[in-house]
PDB file of N, CA and C in Angstrom:
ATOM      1  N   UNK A   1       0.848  -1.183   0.000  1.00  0.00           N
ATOM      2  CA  UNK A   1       0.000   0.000   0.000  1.00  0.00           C
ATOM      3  C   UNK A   1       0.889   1.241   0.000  1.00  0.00           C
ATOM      4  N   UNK A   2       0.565   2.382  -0.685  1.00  0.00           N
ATOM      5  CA  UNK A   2       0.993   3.216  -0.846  1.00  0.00           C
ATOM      6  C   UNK A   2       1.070   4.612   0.500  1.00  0.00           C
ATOM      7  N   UNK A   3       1.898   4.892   0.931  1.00  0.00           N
ATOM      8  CA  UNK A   3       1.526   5.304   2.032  1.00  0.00           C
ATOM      9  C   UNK A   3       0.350   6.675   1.995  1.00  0.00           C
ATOM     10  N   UNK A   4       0.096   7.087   0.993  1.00  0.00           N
ATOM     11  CA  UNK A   4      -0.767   8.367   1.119  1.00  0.00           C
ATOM     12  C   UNK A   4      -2.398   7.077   0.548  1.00  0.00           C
ATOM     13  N   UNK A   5      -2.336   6.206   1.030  1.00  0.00           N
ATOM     14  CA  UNK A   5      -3.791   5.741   0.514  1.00  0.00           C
ATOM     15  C   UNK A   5      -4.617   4.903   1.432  1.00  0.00           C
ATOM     16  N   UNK A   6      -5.376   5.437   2.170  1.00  0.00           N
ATOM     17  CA  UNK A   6      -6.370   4.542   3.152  1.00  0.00           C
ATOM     18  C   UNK A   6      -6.625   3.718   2.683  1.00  0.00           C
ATOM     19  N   UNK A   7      -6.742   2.170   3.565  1.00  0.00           N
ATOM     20  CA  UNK A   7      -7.374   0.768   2.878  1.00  0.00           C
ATOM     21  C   UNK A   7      -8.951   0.909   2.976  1.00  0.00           C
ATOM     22  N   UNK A   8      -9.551   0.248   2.396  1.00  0.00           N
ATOM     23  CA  UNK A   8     -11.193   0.158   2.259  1.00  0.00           C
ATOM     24  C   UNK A   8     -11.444   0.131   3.369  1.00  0.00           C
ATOM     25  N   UNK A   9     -12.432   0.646   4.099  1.00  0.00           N
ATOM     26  CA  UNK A   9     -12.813   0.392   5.315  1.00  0.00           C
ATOM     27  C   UNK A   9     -14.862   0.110   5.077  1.00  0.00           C
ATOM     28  N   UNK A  10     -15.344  -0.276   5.843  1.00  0.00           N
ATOM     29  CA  UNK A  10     -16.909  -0.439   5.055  1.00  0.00           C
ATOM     30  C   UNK A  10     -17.242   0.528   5.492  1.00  0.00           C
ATOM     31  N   UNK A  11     -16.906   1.398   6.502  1.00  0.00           N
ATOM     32  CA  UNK A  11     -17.509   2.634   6.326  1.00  0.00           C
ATOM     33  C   UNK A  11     -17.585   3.225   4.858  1.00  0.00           C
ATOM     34  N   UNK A  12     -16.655   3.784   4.975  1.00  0.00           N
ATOM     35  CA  UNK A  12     -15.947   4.497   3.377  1.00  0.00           C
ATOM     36  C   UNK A  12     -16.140   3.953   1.653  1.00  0.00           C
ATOM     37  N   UNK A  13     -16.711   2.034   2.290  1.00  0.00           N
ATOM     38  CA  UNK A  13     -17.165   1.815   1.032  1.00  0.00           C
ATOM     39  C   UNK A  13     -18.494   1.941   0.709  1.00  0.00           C
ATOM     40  N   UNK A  14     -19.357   1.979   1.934  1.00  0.00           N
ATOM     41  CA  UNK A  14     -20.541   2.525   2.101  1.00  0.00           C
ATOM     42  C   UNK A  14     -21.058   4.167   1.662  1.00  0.00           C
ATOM     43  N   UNK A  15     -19.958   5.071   1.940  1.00  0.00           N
ATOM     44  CA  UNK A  15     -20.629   6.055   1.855  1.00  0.00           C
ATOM     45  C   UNK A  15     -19.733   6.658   0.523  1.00  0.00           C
ATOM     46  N   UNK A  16     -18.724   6.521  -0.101  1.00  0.00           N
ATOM     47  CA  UNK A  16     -17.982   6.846  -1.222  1.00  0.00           C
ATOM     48  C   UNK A  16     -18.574   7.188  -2.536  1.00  0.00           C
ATOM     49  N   UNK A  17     -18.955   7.722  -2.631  1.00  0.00           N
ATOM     50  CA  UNK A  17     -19.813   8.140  -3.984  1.00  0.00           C
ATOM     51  C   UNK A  17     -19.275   7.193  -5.648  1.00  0.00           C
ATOM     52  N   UNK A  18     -18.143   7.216  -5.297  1.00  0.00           N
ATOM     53  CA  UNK A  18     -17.375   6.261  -6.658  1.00  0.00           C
ATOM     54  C   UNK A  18     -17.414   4.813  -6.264  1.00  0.00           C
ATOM     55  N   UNK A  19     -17.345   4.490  -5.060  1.00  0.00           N
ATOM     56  CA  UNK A  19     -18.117   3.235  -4.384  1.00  0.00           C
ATOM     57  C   UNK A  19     -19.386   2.990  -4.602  1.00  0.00           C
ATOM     58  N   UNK A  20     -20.183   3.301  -4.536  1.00  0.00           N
ATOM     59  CA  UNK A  20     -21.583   3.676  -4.532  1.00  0.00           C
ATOM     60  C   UNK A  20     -22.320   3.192  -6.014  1.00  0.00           C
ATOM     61  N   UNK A  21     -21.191   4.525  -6.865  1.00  0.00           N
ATOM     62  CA  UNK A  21     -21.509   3.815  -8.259  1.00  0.00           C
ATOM     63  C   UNK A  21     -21.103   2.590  -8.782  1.00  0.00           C
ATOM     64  N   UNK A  22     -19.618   2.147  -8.856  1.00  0.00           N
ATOM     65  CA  UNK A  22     -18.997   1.335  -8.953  1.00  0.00           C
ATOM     66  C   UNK A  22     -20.018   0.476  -8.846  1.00  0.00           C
ATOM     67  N   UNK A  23     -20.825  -0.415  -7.478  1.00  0.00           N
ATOM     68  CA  UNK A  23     -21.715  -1.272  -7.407  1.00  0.00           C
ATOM     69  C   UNK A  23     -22.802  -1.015  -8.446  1.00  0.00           C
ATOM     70  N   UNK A  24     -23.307  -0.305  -8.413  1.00  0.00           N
ATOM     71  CA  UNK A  24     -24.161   0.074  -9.079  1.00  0.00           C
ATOM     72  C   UNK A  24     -24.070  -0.258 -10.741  1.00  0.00           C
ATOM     73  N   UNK A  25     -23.447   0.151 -10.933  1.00  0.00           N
ATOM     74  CA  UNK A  25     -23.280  -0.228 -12.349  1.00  0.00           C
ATOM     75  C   UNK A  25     -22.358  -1.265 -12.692  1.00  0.00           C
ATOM     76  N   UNK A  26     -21.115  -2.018 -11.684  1.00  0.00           N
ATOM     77  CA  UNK A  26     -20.841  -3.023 -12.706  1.00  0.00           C
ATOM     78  C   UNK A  26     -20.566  -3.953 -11.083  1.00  0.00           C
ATOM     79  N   UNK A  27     -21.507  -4.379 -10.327  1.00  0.00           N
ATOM     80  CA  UNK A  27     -21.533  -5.204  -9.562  1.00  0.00           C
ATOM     81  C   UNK A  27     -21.098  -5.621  -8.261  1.00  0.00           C
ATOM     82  N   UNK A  28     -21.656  -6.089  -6.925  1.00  0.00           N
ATOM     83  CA  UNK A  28     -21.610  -6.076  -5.887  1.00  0.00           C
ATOM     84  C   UNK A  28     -19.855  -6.433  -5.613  1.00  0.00           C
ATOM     85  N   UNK A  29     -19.177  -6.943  -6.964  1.00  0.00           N
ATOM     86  CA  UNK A  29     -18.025  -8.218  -7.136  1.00  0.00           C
ATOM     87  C   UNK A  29     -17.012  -7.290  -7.984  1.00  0.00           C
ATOM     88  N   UNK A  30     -17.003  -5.994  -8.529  1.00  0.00           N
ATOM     89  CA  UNK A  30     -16.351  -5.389  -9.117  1.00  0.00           C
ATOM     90  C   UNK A  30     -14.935  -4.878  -9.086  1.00  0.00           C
ATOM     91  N   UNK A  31     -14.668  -5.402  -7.546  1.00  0.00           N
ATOM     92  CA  UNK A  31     -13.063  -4.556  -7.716  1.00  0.00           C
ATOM     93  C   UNK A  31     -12.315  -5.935  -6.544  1.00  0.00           C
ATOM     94  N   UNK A  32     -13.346  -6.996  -7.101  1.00  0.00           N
ATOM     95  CA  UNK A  32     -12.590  -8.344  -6.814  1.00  0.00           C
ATOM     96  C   UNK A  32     -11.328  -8.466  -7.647  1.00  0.00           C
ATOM     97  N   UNK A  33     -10.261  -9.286  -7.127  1.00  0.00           N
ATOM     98  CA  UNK A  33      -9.360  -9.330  -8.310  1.00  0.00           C
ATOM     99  C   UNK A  33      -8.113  -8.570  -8.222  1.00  0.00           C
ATOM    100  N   UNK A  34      -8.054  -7.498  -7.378  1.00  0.00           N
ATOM    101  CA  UNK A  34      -7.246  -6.170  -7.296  1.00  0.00           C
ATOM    102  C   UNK A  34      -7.358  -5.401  -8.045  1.00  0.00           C
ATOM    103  N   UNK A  35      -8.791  -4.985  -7.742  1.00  0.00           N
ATOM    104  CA  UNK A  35      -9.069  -3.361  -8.693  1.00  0.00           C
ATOM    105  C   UNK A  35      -9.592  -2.871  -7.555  1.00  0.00           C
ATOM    106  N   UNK A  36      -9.541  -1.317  -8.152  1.00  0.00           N
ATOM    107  CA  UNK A  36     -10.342  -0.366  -7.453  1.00  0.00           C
ATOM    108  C   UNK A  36     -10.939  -0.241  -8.582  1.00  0.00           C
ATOM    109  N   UNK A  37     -12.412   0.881  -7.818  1.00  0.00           N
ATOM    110  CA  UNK A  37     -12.877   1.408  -8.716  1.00  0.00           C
ATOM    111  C   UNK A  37     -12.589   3.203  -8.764  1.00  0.00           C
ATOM    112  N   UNK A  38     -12.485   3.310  -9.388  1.00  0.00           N
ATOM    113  CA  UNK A  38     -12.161   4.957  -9.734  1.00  0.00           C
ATOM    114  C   UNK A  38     -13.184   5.221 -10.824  1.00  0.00           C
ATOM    115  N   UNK A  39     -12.891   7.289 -10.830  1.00  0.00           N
ATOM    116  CA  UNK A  39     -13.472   8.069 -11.450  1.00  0.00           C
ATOM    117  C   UNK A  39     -12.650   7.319 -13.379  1.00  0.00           C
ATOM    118  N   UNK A  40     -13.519   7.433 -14.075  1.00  0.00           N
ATOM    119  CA  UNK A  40     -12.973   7.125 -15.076  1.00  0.00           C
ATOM    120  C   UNK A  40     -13.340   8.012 -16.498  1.00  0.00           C
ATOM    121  N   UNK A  41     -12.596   8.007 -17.445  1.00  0.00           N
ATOM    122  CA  UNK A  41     -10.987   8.116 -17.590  1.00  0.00           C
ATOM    123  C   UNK A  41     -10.713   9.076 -16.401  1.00  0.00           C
ATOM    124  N   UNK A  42     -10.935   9.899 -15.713  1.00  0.00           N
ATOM    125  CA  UNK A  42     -10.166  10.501 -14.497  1.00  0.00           C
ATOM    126  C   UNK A  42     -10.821  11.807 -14.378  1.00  0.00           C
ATOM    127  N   UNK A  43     -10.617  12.655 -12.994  1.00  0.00           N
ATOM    128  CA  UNK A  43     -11.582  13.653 -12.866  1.00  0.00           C
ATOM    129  C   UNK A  43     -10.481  13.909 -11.416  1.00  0.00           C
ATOM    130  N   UNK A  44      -9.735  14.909 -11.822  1.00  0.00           N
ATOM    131  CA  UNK A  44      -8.296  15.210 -10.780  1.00  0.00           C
ATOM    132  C   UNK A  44      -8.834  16.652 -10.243  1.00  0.00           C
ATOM    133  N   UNK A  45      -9.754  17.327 -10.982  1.00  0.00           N
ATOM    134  CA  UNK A  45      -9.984  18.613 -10.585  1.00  0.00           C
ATOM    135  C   UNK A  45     -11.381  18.778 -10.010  1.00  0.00           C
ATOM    136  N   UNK A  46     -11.888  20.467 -10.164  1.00  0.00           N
ATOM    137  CA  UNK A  46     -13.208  20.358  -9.514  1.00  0.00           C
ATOM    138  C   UNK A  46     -14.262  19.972 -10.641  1.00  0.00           C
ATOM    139  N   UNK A  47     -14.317  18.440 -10.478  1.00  0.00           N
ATOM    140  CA  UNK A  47     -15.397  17.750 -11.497  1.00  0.00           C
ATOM    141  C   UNK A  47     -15.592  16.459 -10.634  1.00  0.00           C
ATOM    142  N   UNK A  48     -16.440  15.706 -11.459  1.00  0.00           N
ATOM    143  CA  UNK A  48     -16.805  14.346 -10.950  1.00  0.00           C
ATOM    144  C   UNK A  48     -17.414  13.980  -9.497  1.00  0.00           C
ATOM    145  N   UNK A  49     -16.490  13.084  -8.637  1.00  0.00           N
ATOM    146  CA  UNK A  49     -17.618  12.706  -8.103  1.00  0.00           C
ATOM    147  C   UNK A  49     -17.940  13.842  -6.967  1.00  0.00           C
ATOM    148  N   UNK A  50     -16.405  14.698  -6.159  1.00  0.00           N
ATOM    149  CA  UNK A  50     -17.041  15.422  -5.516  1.00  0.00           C
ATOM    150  C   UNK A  50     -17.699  16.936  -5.884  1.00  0.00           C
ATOM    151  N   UNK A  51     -17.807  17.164  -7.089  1.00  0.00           N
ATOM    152  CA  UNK A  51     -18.338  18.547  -7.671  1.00  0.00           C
ATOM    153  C   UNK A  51     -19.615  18.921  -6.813  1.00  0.00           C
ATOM    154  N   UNK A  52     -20.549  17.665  -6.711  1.00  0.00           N
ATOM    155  CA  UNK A  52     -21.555  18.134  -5.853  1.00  0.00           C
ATOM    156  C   UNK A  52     -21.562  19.032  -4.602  1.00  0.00           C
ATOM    157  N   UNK A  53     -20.105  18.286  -3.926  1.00  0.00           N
ATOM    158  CA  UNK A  53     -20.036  18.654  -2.641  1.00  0.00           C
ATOM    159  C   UNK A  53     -19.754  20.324  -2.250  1.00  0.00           C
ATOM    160  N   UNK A  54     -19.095  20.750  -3.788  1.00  0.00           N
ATOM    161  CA  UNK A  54     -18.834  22.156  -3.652  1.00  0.00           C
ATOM    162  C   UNK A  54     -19.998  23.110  -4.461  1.00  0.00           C
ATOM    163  N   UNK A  55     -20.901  22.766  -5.165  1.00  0.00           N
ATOM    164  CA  UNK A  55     -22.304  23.047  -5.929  1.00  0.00           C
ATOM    165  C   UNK A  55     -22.897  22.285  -5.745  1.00  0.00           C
ATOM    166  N   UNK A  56     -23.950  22.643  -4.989  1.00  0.00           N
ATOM    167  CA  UNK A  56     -25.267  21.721  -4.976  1.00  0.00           C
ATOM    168  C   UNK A  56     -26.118  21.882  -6.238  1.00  0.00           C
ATOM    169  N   UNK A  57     -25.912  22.938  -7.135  1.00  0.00           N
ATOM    170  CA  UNK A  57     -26.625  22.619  -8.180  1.00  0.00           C
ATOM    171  C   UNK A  57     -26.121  21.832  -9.325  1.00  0.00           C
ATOM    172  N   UNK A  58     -25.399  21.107  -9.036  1.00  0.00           N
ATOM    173  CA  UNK A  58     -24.947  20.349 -10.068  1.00  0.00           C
ATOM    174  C   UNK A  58     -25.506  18.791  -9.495  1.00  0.00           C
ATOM    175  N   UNK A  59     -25.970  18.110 -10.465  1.00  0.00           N
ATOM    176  CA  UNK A  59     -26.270  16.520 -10.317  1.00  0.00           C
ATOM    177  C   UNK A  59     -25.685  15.965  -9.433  1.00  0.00           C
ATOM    178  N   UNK A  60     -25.983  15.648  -8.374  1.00  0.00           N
ATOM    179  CA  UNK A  60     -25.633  14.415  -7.795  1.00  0.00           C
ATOM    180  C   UNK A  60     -24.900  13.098  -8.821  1.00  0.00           C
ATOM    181  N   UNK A  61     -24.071  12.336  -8.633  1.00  0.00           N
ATOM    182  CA  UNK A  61     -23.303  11.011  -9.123  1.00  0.00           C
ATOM    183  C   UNK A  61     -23.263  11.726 -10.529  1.00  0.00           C
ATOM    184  N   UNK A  62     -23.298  12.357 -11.166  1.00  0.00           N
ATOM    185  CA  UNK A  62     -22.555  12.700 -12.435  1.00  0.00           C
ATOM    186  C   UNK A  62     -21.118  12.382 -13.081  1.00  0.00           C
ATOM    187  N   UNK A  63     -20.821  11.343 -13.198  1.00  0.00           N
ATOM    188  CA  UNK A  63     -20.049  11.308 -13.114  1.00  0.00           C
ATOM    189  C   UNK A  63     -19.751   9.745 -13.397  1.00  0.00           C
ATOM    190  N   UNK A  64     -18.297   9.058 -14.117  1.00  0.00           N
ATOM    191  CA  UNK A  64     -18.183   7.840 -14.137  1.00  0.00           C
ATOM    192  C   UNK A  64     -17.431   7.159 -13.927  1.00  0.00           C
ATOM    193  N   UNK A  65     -17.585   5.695 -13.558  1.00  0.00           N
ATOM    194  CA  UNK A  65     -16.347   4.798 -13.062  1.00  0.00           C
ATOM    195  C   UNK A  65     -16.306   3.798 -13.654  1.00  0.00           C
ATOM    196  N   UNK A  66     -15.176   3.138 -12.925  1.00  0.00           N
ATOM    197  CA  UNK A  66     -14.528   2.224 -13.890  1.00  0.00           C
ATOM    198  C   UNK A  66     -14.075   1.211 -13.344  1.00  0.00           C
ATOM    199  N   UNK A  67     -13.740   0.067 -12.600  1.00  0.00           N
ATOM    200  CA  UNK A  67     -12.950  -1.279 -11.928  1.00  0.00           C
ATOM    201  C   UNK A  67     -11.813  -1.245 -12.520  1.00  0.00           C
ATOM    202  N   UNK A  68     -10.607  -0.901 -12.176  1.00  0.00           N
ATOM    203  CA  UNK A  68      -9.638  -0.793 -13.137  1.00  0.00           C
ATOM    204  C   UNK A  68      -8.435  -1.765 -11.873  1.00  0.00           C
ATOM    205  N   UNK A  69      -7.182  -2.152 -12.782  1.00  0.00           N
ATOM    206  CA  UNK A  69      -6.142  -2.645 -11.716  1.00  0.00           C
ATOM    207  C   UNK A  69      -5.726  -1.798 -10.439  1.00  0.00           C
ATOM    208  N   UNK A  70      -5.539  -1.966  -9.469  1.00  0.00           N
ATOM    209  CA  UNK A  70      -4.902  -1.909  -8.431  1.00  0.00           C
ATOM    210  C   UNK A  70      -3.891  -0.965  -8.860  1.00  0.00           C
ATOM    211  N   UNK A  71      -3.205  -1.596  -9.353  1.00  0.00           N
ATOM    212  CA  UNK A  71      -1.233  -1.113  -9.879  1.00  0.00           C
ATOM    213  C   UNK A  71      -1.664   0.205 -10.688  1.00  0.00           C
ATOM    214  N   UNK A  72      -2.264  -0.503 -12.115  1.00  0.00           N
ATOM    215  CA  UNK A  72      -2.413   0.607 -13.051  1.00  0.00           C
ATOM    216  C   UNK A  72      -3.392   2.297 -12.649  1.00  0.00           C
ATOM    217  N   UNK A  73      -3.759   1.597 -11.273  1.00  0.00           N
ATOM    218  CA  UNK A  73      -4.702   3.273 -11.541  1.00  0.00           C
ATOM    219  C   UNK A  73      -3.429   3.921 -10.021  1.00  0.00           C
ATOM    220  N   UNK A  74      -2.531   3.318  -9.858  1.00  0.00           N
ATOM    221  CA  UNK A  74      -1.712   4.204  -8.600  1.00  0.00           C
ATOM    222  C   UNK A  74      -0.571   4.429  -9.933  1.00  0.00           C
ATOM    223  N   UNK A  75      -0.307   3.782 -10.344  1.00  0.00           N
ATOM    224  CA  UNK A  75       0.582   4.280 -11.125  1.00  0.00           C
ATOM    225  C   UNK A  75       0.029   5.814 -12.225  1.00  0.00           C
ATOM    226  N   UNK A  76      -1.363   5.424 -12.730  1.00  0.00           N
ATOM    227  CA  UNK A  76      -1.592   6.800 -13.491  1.00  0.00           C
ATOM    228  C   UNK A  76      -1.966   7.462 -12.157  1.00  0.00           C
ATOM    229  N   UNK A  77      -2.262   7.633 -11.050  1.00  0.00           N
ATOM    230  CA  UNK A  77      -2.595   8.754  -9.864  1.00  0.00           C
ATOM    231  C   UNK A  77      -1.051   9.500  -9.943  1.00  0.00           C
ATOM    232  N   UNK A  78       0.047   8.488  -9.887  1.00  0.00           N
ATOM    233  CA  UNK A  78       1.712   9.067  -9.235  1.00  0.00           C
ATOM    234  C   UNK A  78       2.057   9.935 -10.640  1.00  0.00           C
ATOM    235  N   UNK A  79       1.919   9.813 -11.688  1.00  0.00           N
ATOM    236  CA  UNK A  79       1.554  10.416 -13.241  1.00  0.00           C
ATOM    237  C   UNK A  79       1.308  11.688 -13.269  1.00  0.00           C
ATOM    238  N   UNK A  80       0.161  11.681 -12.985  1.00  0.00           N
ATOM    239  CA  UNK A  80      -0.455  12.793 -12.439  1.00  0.00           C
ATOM    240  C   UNK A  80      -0.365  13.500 -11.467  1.00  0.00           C
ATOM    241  N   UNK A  81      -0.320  13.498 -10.516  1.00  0.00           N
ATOM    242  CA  UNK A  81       1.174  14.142  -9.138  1.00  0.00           C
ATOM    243  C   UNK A  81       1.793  14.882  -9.388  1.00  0.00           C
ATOM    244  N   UNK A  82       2.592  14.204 -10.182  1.00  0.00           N
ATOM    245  CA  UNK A  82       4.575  14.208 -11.078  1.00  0.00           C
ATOM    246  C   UNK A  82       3.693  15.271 -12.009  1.00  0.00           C
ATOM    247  N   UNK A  83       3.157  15.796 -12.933  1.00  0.00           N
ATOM    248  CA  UNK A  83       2.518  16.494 -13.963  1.00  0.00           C
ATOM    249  C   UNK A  83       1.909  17.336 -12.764  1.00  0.00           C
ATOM    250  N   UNK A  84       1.088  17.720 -12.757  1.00  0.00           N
ATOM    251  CA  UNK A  84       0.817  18.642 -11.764  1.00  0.00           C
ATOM    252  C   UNK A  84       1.472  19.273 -11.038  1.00  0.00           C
ATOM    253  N   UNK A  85       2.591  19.047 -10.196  1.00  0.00           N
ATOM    254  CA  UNK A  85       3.440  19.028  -9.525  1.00  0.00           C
ATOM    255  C   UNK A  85       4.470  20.203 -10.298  1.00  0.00           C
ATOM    256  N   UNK A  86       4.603  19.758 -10.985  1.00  0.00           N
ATOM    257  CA  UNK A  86       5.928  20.020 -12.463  1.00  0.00           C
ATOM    258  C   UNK A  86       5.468  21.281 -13.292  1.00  0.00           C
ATOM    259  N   UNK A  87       4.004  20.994 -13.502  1.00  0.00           N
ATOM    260  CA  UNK A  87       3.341  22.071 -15.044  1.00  0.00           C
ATOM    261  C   UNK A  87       2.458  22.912 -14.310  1.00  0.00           C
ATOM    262  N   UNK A  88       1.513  22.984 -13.150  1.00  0.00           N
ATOM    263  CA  UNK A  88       0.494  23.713 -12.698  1.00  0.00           C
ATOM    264  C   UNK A  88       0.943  24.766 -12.082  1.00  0.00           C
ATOM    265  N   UNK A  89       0.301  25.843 -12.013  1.00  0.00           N
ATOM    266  CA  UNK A  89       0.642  26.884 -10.762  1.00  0.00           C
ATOM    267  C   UNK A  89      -1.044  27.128 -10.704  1.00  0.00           C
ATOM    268  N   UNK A  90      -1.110  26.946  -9.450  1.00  0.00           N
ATOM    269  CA  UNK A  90      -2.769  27.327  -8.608  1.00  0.00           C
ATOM    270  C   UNK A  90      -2.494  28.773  -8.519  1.00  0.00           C
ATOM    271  N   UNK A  91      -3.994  29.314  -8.853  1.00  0.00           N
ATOM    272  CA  UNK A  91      -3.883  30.859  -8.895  1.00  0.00           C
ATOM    273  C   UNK A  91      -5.414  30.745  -8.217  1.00  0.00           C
ATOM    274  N   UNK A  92      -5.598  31.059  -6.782  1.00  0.00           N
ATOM    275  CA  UNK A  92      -6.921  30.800  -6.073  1.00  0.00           C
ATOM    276  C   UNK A  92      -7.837  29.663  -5.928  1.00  0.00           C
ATOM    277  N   UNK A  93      -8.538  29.987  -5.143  1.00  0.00           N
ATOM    278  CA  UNK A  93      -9.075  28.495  -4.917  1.00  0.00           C
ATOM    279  C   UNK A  93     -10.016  27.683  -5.634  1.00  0.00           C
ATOM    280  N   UNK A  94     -10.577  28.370  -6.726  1.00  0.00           N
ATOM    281  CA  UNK A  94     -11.002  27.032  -7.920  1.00  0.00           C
ATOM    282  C   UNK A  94     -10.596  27.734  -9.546  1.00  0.00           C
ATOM    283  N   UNK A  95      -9.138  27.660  -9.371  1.00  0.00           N
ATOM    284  CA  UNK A  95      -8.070  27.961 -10.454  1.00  0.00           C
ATOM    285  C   UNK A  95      -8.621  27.106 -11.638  1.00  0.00           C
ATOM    286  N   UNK A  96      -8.911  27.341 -12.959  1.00  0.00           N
ATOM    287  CA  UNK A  96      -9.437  26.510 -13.988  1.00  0.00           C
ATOM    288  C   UNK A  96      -7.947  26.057 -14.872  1.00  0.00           C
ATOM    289  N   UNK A  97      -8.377  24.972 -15.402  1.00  0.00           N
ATOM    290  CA  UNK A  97      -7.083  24.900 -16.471  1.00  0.00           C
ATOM    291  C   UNK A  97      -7.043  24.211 -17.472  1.00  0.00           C
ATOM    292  N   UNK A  98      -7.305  24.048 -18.880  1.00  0.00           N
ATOM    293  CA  UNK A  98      -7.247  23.617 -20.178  1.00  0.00           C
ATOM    294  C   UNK A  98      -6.087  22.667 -20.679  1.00  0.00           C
ATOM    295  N   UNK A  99      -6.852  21.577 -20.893  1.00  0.00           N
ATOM    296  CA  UNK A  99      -5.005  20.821 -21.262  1.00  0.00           C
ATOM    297  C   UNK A  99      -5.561  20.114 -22.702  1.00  0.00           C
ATOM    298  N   UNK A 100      -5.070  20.821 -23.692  1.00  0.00           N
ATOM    299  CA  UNK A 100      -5.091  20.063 -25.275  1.00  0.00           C
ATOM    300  C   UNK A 100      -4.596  18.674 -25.514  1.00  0.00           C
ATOM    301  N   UNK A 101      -5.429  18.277 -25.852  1.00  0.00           N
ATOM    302  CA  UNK A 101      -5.178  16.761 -26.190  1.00  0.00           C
ATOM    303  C   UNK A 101      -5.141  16.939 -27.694  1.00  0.00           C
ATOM    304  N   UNK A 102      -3.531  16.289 -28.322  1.00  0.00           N
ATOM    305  CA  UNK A 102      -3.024  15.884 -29.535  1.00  0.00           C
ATOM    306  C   UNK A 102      -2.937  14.779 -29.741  1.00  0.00           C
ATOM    307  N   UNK A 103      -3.704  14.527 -31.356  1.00  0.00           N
ATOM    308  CA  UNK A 103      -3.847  12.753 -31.295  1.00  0.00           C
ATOM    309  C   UNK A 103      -3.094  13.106 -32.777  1.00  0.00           C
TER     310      UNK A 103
END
């Protein structure tokens, strides 16, 4: 375990909003195996699952997940860290920021 990552606790899988869905849409059995479930493809900023918590006028569970590996979703979290970390500068407290995707 990674040291910045709480283990499941049933509290937390009970009340987790990406928990919540996770069951919901792909089964009581979903992150058997060594997955978690996460926000999917990813939602690092003010979006997804907790957006509600800071606008109540926005939808409740808006938002989507995914059962993905164990490994592979700490490894894209540490990714993202390292990028953030490196490229962002926060300018107040809900700083917006645009990132172009080249295919």
């Amino acid at each position: 375990m990674t040291p910045n990552r709480r283990p499941e606790s049933t509290h937390r899988a009970s009340t987790d909003p990406r928990a919540l869905q996770c069951r919901r849409y792909w089964g009581a059995n979903s992150t058997n195996g060594g997955k978690e479930c996460d926000e999917y493809p990813f939602a690092t900023t003010y979006e997804g699952a907790a957006e509600h918590d800071y606008d109540p006028e926005v939808r409740k569970f808006n938002f989507s997940v995914k059962p993905i590996p164990k490994d592979d979703n700490r490894a894209g979290g540490n990714l993202l860290q390292g990028f953030y970390g490196n490229n962002h500068v926060i300018d107040g407290d809900y700083d917006g920021f645009i990132v172009k995707i080249v295919t």
